[in-house]
PDB file of N, CA and C in Angstrom:
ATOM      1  N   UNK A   1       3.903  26.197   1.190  1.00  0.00           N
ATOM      2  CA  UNK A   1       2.985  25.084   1.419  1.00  0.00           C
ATOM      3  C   UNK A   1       1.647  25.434   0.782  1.00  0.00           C
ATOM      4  N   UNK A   2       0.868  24.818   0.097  1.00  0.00           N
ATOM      5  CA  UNK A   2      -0.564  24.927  -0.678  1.00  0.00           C
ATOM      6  C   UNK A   2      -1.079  25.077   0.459  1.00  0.00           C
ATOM      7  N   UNK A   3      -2.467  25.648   0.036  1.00  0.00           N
ATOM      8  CA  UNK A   3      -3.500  25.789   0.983  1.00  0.00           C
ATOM      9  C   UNK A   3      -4.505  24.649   1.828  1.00  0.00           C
ATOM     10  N   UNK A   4      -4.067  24.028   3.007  1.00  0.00           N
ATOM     11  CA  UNK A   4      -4.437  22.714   3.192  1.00  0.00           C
ATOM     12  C   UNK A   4      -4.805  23.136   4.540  1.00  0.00           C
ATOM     13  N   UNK A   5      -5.501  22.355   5.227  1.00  0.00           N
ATOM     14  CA  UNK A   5      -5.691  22.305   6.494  1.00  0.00           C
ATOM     15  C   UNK A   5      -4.578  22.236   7.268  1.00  0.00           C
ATOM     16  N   UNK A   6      -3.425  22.091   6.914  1.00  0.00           N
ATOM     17  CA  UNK A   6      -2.317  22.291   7.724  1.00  0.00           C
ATOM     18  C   UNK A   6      -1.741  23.726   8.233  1.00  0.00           C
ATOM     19  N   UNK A   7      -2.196  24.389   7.164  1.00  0.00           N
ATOM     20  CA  UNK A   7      -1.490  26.364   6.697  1.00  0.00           C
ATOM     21  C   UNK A   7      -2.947  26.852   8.426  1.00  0.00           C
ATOM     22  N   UNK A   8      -3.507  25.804   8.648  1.00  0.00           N
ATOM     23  CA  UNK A   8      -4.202  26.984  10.120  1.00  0.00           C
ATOM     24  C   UNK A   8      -3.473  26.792  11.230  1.00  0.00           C
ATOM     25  N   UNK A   9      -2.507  25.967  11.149  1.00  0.00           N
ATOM     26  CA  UNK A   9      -1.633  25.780  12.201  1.00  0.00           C
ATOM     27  C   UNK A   9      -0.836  26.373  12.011  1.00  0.00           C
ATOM     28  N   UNK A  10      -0.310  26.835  13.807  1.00  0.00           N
ATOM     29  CA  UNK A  10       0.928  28.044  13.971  1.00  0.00           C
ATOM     30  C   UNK A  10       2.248  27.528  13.897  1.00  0.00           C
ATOM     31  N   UNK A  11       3.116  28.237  13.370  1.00  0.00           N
ATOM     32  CA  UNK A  11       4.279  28.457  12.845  1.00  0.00           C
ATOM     33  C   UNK A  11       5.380  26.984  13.302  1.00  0.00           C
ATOM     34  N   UNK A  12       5.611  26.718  14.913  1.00  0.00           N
ATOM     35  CA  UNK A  12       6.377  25.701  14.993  1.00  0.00           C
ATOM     36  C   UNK A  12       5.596  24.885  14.610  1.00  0.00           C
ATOM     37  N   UNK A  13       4.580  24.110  14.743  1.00  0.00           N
ATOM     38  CA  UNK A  13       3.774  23.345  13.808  1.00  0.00           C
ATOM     39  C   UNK A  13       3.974  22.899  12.651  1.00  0.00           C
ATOM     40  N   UNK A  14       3.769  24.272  11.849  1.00  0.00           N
ATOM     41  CA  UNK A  14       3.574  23.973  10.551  1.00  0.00           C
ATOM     42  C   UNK A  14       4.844  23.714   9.999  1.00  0.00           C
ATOM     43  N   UNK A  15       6.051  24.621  10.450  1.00  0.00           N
ATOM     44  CA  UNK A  15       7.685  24.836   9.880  1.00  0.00           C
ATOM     45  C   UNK A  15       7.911  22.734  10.158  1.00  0.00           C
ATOM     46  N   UNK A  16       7.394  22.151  11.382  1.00  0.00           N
ATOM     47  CA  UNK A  16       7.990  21.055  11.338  1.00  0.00           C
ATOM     48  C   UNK A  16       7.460  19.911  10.472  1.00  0.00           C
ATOM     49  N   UNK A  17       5.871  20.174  10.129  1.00  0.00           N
ATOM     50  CA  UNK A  17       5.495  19.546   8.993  1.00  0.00           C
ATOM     51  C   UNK A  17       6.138  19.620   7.875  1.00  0.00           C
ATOM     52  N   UNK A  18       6.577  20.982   7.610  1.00  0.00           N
ATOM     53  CA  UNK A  18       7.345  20.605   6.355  1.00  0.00           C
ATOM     54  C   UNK A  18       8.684  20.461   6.474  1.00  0.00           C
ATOM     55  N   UNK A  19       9.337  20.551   7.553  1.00  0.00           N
ATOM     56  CA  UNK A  19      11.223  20.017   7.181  1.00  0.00           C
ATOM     57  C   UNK A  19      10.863  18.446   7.221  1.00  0.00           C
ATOM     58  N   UNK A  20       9.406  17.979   7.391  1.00  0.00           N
ATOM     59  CA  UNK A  20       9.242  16.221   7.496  1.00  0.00           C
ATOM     60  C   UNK A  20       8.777  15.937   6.776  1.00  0.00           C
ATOM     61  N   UNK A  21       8.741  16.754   5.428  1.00  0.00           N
ATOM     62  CA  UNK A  21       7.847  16.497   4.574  1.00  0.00           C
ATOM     63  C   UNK A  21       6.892  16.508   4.266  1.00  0.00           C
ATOM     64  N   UNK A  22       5.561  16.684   4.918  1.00  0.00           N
ATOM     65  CA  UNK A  22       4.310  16.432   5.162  1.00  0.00           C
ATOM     66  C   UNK A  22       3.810  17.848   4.716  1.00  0.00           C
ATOM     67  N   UNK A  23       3.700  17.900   3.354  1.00  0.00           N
ATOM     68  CA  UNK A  23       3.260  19.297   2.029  1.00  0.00           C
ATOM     69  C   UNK A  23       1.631  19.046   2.377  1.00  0.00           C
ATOM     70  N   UNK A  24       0.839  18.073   2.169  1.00  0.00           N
ATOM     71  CA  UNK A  24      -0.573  18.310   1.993  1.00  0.00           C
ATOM     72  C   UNK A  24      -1.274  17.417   2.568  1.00  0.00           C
ATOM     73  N   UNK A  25      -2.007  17.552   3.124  1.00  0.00           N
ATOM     74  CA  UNK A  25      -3.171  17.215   4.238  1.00  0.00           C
ATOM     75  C   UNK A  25      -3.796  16.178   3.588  1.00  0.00           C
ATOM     76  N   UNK A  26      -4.087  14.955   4.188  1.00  0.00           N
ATOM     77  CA  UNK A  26      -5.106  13.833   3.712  1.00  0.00           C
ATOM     78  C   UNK A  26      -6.312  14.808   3.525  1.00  0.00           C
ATOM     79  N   UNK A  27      -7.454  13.528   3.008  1.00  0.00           N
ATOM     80  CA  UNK A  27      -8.713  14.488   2.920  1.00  0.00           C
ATOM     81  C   UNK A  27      -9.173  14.259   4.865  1.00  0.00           C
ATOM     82  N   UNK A  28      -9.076  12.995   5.220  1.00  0.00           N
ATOM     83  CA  UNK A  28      -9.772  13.216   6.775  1.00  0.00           C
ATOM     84  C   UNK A  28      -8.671  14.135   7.471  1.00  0.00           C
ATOM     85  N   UNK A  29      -7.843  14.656   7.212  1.00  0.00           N
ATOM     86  CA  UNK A  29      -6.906  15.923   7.729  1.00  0.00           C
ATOM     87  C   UNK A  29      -7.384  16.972   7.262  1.00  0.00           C
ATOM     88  N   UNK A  30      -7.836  17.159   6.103  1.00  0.00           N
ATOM     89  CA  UNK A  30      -8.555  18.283   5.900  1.00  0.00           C
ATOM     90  C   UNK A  30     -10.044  18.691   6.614  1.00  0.00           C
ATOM     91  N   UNK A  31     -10.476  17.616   6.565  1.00  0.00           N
ATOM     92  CA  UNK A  31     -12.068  17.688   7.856  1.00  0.00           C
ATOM     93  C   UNK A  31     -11.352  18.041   8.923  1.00  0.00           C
ATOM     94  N   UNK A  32     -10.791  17.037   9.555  1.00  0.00           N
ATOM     95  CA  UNK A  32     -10.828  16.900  10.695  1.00  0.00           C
ATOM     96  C   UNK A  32      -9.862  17.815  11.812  1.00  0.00           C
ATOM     97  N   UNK A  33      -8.772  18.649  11.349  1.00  0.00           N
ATOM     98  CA  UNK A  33      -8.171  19.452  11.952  1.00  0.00           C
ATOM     99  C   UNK A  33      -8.322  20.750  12.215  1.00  0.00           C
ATOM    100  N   UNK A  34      -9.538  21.565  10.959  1.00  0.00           N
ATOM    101  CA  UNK A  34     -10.100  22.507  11.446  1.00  0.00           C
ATOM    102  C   UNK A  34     -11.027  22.491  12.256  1.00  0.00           C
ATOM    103  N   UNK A  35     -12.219  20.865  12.516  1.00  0.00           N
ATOM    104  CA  UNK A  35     -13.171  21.484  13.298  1.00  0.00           C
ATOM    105  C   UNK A  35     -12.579  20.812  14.765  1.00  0.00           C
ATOM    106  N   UNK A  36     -11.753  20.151  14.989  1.00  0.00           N
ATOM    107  CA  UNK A  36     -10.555  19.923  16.179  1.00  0.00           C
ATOM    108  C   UNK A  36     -10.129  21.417  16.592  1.00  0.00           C
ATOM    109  N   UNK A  37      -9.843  22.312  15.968  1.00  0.00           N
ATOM    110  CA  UNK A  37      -9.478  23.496  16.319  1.00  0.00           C
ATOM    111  C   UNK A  37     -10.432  24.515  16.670  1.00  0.00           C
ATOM    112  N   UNK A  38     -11.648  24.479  15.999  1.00  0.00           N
ATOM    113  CA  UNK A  38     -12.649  25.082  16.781  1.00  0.00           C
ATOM    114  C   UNK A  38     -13.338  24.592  18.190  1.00  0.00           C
ATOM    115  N   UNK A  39     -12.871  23.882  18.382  1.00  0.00           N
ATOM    116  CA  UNK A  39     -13.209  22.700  19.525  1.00  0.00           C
ATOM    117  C   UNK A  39     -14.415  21.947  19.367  1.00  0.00           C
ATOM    118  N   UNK A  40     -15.263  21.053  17.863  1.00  0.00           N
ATOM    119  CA  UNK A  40     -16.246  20.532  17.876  1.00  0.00           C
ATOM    120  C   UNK A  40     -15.615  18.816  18.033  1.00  0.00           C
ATOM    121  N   UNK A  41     -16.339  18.334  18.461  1.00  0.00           N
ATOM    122  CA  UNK A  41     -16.361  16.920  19.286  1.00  0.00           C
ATOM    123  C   UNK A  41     -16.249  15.988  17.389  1.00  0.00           C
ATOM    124  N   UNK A  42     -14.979  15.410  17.304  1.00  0.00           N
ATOM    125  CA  UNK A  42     -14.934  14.721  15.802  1.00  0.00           C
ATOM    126  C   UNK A  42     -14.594  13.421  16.426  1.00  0.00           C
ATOM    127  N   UNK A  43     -15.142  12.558  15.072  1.00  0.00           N
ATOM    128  CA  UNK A  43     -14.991  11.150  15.233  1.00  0.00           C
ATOM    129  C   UNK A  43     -14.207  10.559  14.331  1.00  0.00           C
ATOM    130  N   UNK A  44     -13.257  10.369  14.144  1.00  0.00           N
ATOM    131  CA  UNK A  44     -12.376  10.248  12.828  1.00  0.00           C
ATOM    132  C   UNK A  44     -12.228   8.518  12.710  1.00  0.00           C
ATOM    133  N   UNK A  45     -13.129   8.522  11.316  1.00  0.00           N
ATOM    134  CA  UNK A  45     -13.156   6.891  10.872  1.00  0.00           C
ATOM    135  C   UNK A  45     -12.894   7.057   9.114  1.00  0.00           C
ATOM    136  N   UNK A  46     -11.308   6.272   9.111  1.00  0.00           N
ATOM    137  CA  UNK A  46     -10.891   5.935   7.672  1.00  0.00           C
ATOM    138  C   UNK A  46      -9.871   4.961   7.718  1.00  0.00           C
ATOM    139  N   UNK A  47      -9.689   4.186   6.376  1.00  0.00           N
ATOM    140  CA  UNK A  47      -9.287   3.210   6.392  1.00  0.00           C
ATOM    141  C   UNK A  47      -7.414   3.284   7.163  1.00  0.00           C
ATOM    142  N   UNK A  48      -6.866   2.098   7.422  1.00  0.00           N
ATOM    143  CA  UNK A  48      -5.460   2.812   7.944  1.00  0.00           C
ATOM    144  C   UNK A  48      -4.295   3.235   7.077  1.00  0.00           C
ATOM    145  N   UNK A  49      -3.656   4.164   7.705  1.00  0.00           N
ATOM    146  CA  UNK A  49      -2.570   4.631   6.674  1.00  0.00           C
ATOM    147  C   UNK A  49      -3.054   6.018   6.170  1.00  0.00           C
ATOM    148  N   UNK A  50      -4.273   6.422   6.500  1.00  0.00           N
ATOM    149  CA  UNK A  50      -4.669   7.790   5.781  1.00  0.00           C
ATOM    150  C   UNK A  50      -4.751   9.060   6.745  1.00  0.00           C
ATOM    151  N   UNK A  51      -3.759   8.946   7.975  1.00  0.00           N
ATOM    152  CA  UNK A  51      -3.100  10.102   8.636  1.00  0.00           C
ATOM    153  C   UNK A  51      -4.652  10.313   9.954  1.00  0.00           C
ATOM    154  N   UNK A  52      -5.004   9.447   9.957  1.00  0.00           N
ATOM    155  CA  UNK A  52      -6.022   9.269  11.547  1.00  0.00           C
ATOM    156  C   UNK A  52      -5.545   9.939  12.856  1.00  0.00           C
ATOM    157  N   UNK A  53      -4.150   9.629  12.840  1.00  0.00           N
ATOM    158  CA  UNK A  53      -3.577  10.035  14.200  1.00  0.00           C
ATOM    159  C   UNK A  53      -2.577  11.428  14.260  1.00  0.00           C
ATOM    160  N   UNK A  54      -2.362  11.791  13.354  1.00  0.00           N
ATOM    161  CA  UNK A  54      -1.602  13.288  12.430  1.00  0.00           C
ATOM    162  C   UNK A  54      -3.136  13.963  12.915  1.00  0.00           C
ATOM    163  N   UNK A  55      -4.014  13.831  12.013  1.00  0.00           N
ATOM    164  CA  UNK A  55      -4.785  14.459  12.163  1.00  0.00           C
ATOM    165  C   UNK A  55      -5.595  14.866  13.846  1.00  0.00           C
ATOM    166  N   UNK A  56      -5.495  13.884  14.971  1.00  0.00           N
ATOM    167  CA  UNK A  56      -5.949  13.924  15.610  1.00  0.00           C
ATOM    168  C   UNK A  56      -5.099  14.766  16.895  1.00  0.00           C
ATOM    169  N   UNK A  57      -3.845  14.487  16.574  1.00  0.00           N
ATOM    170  CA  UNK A  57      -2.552  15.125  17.503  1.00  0.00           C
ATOM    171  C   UNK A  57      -1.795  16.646  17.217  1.00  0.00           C
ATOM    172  N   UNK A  58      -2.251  17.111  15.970  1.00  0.00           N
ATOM    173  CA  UNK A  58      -1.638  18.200  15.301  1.00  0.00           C
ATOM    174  C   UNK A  58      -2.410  19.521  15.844  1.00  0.00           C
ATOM    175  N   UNK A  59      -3.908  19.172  16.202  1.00  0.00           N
ATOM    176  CA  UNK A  59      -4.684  20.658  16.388  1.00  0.00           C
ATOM    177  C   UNK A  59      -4.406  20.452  18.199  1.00  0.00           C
ATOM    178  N   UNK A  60      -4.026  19.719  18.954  1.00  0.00           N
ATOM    179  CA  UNK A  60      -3.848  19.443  20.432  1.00  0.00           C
ATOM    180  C   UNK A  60      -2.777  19.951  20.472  1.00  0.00           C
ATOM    181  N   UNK A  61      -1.301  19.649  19.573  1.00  0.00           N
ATOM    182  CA  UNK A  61       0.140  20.075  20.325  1.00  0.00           C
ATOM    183  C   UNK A  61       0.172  21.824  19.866  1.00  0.00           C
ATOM    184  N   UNK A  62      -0.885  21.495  18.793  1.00  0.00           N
ATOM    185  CA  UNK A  62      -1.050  23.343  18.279  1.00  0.00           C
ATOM    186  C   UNK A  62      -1.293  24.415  19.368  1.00  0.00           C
ATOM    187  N   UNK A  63      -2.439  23.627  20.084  1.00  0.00           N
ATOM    188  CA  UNK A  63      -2.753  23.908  21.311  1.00  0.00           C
ATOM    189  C   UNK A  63      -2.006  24.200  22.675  1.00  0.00           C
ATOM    190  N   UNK A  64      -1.470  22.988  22.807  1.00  0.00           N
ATOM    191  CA  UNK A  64      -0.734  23.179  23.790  1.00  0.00           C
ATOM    192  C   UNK A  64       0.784  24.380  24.121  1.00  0.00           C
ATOM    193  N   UNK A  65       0.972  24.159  22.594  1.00  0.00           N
ATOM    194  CA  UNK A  65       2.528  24.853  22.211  1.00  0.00           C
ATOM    195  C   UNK A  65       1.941  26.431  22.220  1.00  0.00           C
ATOM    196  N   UNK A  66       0.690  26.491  21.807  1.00  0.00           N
ATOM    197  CA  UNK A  66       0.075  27.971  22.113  1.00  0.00           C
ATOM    198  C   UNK A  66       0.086  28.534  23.807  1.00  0.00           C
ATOM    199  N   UNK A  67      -0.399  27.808  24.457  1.00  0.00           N
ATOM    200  CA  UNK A  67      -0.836  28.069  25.750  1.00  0.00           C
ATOM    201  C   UNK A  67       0.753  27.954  26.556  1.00  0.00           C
ATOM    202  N   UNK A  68       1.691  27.170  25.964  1.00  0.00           N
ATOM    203  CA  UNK A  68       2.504  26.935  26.976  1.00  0.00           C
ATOM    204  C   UNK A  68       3.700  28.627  26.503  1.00  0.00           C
ATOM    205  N   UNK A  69       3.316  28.422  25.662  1.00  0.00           N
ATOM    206  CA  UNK A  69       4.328  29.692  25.313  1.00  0.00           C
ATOM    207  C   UNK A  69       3.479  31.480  25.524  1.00  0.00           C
ATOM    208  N   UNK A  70       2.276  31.277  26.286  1.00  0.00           N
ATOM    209  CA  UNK A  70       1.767  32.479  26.437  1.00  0.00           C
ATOM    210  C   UNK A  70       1.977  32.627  27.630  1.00  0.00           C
ATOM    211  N   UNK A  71       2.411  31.575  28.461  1.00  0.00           N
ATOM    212  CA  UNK A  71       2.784  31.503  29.861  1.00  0.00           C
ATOM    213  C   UNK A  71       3.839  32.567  30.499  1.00  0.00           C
TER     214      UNK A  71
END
């Protein structure tokens, strides 16, 4: 996978982005999923169809799938 805002996400994550195809990060996926992962407060406004909700759900299940498996 190129170097995209997707490659900071952990492994089940990322392995399922790509058996779905999903090689390279919009540009508001590229903003918006690293500073989602540092935990800064983002507002994600772009036209539709340009991965708004990918971007907004990918650094959360990253999250969650982290915490639930350290359990």
């Amino acid at each position: 996978m190129p170097d995209s805002a997707f490659s900071v996400l952990k492994p089940p994550v990322l392995e399922r982005l790509e058996k779905e195809g999903f090689l390279e990060a919009s540009p508001i996926q590229q903003l918006s999923i690293p500073a989602i992962l540092r935990g800064e407060n983002v507002l994600l406004i772009a036209p539709t169809g340009t991965g708004k909700t990918l971007a907004a759900i990918l650094p959360v299940l990253d999250e969650f799938l982290e915490k639930r498996s350290s359990e």
